[in-house]
PDB file of N, CA and C in Angstrom:
ATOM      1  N   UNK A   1       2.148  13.596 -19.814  1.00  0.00           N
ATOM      2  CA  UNK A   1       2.890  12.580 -20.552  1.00  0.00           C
ATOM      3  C   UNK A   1       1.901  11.755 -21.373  1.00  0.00           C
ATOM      4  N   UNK A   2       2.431  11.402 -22.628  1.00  0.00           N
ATOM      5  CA  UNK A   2       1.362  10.571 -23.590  1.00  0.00           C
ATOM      6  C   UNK A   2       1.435   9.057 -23.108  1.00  0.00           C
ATOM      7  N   UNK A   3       0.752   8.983 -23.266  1.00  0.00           N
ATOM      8  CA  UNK A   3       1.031   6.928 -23.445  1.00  0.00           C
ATOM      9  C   UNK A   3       1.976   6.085 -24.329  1.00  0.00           C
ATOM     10  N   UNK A   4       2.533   5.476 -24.315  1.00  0.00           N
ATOM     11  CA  UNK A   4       3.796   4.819 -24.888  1.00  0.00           C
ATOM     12  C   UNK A   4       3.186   3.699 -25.376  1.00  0.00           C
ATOM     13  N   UNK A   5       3.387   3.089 -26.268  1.00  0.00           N
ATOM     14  CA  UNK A   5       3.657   1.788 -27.158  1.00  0.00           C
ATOM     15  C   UNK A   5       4.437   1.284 -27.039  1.00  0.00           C
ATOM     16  N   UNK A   6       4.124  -0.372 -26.269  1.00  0.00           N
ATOM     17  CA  UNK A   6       4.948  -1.015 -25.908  1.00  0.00           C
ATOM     18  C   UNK A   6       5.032  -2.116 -26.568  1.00  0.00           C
ATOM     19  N   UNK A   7       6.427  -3.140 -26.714  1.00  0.00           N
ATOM     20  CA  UNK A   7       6.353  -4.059 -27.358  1.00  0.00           C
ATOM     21  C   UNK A   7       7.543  -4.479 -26.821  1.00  0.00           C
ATOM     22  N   UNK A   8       7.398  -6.134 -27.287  1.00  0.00           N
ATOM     23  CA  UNK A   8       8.515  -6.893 -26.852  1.00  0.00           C
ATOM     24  C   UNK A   8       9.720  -6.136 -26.759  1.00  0.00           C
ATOM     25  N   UNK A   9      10.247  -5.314 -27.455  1.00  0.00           N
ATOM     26  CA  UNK A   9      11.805  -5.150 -27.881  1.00  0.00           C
ATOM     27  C   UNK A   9      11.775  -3.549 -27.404  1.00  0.00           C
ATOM     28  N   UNK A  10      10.993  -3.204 -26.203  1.00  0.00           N
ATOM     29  CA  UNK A  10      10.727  -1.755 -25.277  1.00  0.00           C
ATOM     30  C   UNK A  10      10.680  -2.113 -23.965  1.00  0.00           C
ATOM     31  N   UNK A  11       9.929  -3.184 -23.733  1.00  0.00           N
ATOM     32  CA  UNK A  11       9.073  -3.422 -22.162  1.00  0.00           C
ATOM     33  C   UNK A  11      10.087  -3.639 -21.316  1.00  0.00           C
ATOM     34  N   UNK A  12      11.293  -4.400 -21.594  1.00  0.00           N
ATOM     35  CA  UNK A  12      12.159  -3.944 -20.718  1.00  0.00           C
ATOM     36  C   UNK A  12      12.414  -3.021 -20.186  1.00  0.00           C
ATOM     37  N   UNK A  13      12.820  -2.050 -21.011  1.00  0.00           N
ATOM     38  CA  UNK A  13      13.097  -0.760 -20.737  1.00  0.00           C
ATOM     39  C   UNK A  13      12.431   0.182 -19.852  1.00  0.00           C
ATOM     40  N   UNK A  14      10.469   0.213 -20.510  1.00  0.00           N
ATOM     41  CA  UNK A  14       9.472   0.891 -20.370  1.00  0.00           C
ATOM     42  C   UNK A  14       8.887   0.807 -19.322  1.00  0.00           C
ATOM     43  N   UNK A  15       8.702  -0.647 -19.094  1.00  0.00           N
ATOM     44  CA  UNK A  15       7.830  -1.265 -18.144  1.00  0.00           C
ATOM     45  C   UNK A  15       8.581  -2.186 -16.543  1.00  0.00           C
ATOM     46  N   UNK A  16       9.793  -2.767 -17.199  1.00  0.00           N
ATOM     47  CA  UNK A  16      10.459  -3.510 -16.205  1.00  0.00           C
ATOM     48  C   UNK A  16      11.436  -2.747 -15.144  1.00  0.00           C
ATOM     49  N   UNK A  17      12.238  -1.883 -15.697  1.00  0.00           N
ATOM     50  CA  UNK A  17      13.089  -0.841 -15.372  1.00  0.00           C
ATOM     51  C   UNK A  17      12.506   0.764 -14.774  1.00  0.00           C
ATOM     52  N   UNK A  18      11.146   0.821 -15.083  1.00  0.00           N
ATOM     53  CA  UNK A  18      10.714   2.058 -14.842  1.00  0.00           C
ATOM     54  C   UNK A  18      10.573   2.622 -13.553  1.00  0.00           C
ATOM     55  N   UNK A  19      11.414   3.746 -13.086  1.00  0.00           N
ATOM     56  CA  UNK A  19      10.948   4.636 -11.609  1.00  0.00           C
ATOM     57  C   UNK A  19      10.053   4.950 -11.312  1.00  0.00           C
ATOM     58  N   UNK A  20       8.573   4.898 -12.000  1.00  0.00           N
ATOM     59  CA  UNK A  20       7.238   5.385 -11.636  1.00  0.00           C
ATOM     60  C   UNK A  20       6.444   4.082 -11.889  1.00  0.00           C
ATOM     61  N   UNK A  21       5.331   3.754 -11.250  1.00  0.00           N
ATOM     62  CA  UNK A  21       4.521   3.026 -11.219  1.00  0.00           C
ATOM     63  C   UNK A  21       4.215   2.979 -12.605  1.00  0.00           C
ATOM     64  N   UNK A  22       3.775   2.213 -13.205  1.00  0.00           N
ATOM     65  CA  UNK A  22       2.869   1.828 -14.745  1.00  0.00           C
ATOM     66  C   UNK A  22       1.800   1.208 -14.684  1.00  0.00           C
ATOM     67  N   UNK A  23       0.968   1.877 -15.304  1.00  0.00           N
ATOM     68  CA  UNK A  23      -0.382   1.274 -15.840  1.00  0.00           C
ATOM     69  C   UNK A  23      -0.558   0.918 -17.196  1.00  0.00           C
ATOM     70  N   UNK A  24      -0.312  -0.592 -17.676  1.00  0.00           N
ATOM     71  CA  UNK A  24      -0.337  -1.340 -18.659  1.00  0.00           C
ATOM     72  C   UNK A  24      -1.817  -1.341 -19.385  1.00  0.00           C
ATOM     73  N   UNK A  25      -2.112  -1.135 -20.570  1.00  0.00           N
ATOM     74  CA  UNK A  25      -3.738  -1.668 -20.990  1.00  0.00           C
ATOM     75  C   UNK A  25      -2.988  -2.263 -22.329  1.00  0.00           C
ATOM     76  N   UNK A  26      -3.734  -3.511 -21.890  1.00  0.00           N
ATOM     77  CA  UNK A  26      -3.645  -4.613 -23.017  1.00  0.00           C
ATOM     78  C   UNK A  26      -5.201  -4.740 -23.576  1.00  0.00           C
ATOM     79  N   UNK A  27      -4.800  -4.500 -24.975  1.00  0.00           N
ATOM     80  CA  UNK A  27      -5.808  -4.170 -25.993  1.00  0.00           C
ATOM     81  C   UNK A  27      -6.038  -4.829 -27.516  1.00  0.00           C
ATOM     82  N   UNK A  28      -6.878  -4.358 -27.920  1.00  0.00           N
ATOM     83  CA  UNK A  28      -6.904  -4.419 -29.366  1.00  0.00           C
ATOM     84  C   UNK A  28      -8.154  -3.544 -30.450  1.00  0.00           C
ATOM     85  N   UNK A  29      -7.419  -3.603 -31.206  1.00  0.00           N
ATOM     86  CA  UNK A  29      -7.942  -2.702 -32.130  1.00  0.00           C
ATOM     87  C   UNK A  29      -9.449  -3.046 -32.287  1.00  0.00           C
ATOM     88  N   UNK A  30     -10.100  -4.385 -32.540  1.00  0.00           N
ATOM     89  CA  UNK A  30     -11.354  -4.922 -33.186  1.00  0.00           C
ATOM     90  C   UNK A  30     -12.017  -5.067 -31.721  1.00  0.00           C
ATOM     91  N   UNK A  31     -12.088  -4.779 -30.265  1.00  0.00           N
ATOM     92  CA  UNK A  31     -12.409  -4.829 -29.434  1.00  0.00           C
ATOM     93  C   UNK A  31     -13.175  -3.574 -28.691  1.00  0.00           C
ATOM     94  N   UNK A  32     -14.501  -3.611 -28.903  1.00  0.00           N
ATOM     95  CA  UNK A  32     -15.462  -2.192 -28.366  1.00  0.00           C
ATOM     96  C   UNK A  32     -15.245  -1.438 -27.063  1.00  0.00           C
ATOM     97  N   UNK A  33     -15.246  -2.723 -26.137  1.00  0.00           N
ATOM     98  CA  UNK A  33     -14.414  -2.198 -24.373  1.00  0.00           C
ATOM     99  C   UNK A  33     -13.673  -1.768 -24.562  1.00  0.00           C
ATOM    100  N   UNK A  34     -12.849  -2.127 -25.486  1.00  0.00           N
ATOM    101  CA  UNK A  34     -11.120  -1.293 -25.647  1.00  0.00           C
ATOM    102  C   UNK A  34     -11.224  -0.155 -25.520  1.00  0.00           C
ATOM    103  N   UNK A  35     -12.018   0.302 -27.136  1.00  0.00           N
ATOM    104  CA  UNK A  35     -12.161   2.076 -27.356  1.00  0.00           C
ATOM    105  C   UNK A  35     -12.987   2.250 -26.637  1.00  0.00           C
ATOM    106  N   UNK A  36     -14.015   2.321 -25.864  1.00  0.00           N
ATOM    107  CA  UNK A  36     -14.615   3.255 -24.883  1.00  0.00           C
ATOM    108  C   UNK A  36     -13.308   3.044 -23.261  1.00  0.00           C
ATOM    109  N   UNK A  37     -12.564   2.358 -23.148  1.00  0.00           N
ATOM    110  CA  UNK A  37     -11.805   2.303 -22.076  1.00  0.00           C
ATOM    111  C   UNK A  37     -10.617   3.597 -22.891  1.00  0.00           C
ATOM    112  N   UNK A  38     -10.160   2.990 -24.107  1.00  0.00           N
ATOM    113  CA  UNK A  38      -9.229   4.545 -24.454  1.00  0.00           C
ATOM    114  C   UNK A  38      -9.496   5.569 -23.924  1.00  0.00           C
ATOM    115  N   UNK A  39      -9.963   6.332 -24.762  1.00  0.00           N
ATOM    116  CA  UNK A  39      -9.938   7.737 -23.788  1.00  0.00           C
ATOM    117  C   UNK A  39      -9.931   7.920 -22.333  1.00  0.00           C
ATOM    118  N   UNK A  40     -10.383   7.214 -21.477  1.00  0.00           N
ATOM    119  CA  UNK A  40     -10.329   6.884 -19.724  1.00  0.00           C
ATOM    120  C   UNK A  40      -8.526   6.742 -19.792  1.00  0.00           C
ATOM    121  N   UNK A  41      -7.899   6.083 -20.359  1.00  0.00           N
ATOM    122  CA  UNK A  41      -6.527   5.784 -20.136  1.00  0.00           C
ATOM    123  C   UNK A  41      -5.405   6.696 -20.767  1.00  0.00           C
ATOM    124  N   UNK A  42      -6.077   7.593 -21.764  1.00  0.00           N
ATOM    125  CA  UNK A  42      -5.633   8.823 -22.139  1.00  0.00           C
ATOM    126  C   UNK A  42      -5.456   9.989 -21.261  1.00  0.00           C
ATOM    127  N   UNK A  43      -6.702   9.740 -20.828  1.00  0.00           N
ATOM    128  CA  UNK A  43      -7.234  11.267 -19.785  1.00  0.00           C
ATOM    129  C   UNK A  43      -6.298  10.790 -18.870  1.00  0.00           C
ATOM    130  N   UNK A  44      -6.099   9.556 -17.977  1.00  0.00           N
ATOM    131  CA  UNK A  44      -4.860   9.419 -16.898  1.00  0.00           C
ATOM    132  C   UNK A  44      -3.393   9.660 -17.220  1.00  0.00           C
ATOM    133  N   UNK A  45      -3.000   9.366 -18.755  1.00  0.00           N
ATOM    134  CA  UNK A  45      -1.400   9.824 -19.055  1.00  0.00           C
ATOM    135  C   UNK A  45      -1.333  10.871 -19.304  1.00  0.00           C
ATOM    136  N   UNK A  46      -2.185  12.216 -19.951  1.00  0.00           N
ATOM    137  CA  UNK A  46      -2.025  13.436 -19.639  1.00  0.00           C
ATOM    138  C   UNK A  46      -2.261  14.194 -17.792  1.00  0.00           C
ATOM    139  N   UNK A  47      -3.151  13.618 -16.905  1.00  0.00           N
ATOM    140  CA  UNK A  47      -3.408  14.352 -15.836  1.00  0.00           C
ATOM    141  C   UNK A  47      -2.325  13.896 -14.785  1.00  0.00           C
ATOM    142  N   UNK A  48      -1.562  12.618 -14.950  1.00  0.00           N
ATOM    143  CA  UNK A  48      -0.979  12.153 -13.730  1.00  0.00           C
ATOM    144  C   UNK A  48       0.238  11.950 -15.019  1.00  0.00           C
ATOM    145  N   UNK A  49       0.892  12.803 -14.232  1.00  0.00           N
ATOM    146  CA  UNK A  49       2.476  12.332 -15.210  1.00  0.00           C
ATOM    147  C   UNK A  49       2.918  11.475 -13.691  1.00  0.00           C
ATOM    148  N   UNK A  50       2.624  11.106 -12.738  1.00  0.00           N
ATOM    149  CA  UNK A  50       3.602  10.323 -12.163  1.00  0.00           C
ATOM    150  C   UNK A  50       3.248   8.681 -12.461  1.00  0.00           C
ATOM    151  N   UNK A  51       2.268   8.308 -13.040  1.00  0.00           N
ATOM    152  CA  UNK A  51       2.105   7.519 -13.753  1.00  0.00           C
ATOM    153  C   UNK A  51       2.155   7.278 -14.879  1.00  0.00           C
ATOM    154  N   UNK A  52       3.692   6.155 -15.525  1.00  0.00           N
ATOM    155  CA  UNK A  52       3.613   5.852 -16.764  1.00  0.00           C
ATOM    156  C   UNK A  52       2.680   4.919 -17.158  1.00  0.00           C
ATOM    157  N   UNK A  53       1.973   5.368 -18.753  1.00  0.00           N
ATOM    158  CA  UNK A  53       0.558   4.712 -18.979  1.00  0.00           C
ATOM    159  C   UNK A  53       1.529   3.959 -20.474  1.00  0.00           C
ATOM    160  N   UNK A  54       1.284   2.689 -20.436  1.00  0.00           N
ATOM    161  CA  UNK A  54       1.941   1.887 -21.560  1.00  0.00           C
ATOM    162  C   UNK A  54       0.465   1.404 -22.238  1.00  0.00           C
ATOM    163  N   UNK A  55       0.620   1.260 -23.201  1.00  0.00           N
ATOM    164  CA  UNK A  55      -0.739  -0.072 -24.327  1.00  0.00           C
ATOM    165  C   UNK A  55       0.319  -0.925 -24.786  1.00  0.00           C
ATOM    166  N   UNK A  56      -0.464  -1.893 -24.978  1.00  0.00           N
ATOM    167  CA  UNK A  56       0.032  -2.963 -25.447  1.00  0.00           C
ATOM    168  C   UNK A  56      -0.862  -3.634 -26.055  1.00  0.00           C
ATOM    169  N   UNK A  57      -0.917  -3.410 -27.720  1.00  0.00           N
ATOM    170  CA  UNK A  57      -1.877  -4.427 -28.443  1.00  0.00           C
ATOM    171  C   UNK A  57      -1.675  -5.598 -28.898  1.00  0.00           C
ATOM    172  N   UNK A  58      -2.581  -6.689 -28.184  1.00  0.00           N
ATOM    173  CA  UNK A  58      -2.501  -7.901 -27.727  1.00  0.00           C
ATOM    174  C   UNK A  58      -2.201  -9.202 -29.294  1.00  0.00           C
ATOM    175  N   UNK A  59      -3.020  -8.219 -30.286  1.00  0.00           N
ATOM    176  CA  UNK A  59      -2.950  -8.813 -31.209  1.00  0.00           C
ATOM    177  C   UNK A  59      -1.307  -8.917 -32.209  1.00  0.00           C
ATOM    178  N   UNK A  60      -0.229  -7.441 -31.882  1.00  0.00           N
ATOM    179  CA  UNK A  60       0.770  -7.457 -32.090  1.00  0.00           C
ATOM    180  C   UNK A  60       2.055  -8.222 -31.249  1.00  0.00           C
ATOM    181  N   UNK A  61       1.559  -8.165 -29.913  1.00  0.00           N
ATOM    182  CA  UNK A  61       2.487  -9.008 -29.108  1.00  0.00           C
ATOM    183  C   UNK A  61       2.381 -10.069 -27.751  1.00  0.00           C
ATOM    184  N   UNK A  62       1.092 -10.822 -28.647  1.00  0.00           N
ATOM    185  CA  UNK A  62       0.547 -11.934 -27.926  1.00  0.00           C
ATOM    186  C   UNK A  62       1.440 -12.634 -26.851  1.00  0.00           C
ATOM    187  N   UNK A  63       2.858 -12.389 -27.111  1.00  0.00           N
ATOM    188  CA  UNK A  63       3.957 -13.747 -25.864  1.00  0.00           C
ATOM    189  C   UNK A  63       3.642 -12.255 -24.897  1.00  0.00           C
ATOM    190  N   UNK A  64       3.962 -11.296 -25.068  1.00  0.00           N
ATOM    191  CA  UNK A  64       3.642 -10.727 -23.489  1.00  0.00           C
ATOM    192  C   UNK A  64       2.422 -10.630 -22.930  1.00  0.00           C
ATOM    193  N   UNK A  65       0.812 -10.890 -23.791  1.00  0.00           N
ATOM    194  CA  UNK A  65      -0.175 -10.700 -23.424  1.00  0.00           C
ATOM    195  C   UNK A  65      -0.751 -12.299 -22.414  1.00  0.00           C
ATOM    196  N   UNK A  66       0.052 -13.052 -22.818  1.00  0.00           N
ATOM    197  CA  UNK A  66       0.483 -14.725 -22.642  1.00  0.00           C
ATOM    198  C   UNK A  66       1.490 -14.476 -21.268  1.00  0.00           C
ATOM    199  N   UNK A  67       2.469 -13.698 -21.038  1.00  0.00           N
ATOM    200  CA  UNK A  67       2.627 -13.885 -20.260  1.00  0.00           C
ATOM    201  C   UNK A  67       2.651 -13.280 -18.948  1.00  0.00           C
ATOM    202  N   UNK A  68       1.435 -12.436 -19.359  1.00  0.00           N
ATOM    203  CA  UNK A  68       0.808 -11.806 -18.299  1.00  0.00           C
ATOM    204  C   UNK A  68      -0.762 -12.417 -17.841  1.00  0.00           C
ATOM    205  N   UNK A  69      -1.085 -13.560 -18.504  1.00  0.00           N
ATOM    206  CA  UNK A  69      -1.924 -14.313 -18.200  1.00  0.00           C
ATOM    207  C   UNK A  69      -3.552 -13.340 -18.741  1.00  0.00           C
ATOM    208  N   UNK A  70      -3.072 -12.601 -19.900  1.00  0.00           N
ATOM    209  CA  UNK A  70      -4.368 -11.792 -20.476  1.00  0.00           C
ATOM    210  C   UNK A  70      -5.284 -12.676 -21.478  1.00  0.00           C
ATOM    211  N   UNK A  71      -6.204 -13.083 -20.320  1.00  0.00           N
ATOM    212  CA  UNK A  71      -7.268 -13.613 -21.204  1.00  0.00           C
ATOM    213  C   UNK A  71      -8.939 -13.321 -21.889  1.00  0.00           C
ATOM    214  N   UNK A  72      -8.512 -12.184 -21.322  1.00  0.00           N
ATOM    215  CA  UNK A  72      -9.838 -10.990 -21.931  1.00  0.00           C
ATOM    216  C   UNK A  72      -9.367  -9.532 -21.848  1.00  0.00           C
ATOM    217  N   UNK A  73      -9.684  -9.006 -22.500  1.00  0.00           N
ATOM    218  CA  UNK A  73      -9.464  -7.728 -22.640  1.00  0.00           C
ATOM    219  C   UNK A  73     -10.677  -6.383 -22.445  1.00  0.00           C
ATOM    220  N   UNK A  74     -10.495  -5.412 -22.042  1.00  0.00           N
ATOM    221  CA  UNK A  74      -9.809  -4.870 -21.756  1.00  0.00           C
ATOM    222  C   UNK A  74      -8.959  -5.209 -20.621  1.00  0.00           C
ATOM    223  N   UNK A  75      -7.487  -5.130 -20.074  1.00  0.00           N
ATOM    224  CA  UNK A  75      -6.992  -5.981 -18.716  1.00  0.00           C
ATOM    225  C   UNK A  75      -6.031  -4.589 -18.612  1.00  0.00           C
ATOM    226  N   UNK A  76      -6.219  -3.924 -17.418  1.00  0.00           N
ATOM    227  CA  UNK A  76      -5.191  -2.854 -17.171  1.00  0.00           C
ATOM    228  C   UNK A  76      -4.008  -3.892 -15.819  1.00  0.00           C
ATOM    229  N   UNK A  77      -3.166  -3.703 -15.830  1.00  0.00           N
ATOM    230  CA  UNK A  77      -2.321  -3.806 -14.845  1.00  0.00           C
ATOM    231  C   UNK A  77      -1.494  -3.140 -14.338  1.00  0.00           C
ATOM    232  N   UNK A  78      -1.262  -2.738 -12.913  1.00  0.00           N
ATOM    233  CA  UNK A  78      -0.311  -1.838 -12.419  1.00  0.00           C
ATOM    234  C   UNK A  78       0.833  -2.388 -12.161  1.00  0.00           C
ATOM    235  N   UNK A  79       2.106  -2.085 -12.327  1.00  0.00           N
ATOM    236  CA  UNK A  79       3.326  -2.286 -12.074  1.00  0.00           C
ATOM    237  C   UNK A  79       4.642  -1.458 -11.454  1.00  0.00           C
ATOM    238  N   UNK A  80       4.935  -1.905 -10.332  1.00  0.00           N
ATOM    239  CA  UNK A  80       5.381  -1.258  -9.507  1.00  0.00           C
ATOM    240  C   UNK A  80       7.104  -2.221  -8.994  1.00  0.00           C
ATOM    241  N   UNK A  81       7.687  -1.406  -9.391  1.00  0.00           N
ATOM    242  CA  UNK A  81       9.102  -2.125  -9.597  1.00  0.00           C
ATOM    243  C   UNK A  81       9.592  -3.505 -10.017  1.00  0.00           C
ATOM    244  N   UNK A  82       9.148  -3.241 -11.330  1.00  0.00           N
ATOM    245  CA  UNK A  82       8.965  -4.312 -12.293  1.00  0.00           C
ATOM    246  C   UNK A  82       8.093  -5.584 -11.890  1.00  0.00           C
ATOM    247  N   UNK A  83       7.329  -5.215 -11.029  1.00  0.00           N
ATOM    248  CA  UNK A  83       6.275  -6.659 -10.518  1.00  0.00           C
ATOM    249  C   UNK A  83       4.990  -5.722 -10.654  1.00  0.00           C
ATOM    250  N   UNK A  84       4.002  -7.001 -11.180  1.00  0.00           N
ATOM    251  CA  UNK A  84       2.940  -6.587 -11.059  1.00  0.00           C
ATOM    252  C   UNK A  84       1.880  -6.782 -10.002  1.00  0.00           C
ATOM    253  N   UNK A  85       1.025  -5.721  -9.610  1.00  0.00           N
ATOM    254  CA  UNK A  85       0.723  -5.574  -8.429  1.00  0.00           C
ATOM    255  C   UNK A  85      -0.804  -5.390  -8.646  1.00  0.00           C
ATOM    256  N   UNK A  86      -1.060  -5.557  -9.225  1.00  0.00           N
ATOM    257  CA  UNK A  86      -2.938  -5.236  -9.480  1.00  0.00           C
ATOM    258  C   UNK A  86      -3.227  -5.726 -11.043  1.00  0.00           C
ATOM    259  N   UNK A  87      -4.579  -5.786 -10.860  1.00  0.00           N
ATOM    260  CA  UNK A  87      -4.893  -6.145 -12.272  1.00  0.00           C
ATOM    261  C   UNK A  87      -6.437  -5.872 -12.218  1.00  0.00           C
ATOM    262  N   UNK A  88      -7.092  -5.605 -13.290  1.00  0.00           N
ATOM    263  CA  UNK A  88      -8.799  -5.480 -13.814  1.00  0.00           C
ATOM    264  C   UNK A  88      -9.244  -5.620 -15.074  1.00  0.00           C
ATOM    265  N   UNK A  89     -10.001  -6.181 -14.908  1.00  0.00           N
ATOM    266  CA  UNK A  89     -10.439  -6.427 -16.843  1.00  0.00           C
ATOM    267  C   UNK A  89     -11.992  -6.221 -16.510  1.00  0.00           C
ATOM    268  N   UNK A  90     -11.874  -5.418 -17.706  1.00  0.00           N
ATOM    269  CA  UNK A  90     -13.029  -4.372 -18.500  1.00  0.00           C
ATOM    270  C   UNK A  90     -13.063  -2.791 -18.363  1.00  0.00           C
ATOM    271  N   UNK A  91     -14.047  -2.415 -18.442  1.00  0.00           N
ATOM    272  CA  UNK A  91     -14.357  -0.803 -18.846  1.00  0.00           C
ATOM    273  C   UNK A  91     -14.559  -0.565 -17.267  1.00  0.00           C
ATOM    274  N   UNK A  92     -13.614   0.847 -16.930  1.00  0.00           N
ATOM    275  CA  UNK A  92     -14.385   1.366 -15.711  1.00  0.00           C
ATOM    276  C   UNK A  92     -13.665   2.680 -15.853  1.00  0.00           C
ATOM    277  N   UNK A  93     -14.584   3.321 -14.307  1.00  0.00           N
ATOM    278  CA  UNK A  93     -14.318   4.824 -14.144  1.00  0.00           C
ATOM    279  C   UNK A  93     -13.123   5.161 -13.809  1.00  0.00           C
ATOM    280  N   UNK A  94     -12.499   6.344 -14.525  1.00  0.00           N
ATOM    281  CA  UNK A  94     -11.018   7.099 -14.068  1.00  0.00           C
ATOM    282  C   UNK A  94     -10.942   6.302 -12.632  1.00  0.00           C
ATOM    283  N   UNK A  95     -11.630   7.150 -11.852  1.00  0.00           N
ATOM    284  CA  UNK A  95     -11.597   6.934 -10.493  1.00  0.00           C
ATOM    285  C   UNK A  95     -11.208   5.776 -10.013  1.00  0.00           C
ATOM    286  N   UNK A  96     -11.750   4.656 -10.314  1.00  0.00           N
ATOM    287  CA  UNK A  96     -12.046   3.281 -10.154  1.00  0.00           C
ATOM    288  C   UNK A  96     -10.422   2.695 -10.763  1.00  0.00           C
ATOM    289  N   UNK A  97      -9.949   3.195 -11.484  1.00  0.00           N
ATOM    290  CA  UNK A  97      -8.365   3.297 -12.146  1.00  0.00           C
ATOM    291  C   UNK A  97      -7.562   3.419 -11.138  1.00  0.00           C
ATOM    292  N   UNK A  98      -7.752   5.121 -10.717  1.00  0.00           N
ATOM    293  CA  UNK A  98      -6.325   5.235  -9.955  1.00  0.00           C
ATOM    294  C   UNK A  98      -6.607   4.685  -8.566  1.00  0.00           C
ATOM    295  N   UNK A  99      -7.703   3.830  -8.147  1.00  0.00           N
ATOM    296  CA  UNK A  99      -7.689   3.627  -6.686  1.00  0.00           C
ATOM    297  C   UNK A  99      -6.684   2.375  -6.919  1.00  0.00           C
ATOM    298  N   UNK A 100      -6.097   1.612  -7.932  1.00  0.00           N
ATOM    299  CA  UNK A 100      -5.378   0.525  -7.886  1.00  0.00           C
ATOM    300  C   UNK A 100      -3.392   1.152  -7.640  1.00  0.00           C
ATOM    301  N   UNK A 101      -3.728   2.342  -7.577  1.00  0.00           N
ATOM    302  CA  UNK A 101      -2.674   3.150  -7.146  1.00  0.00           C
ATOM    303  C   UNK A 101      -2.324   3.467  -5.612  1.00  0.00           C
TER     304      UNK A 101
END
């Protein structure tokens, strides 16, 4: 499964409502951690389809990056029946990813 683009007028749907756990990365484009964390968060939405992998760029929809209390980025968060249940900010290993699973 690819990664989804999320935004205010989806996350309901995507993120709040979803039957599989989600792993959120709140991002942005002009941010270096970001793209070396991409591909790490790529490689998890193709190998684990039981995890939905959402982005969310912070600079397009700041009230959810606000109200997830994202104050640096890279910030992955896991979400697990519409609550969030983990959180990490910065660059790390696959591995180091799915242990928040």
């Amino acid at each position: 499964m690819s990664e989804i683009t999320v935004t205010a007028d989806n996350f309901e749907e995507e993120v709040l409502k979803s039957d599989k756990p989600v792993l959120i990365d709140f991002w942005a484009a002009w941010c270096g951690p970001c793209r070396r964390l991409a591909p790490i968060v790529a490689e998890i939405a193709d190998e684990h389809t039981e995890i939905k992998v959402c982005k969310i760029n912070i600079d397009d929809e700041m009230q959810l990056a606000m109200d997830y209390n994202v104050a640096s980025i890279p910030t992955l968060v896991v979400m697990k029946d519409g609550k969030a249940v983990k959180r990490a900010v910065g660059v790390m290993p696959k591995e180091q990813i799915l242990e928040m699973f």
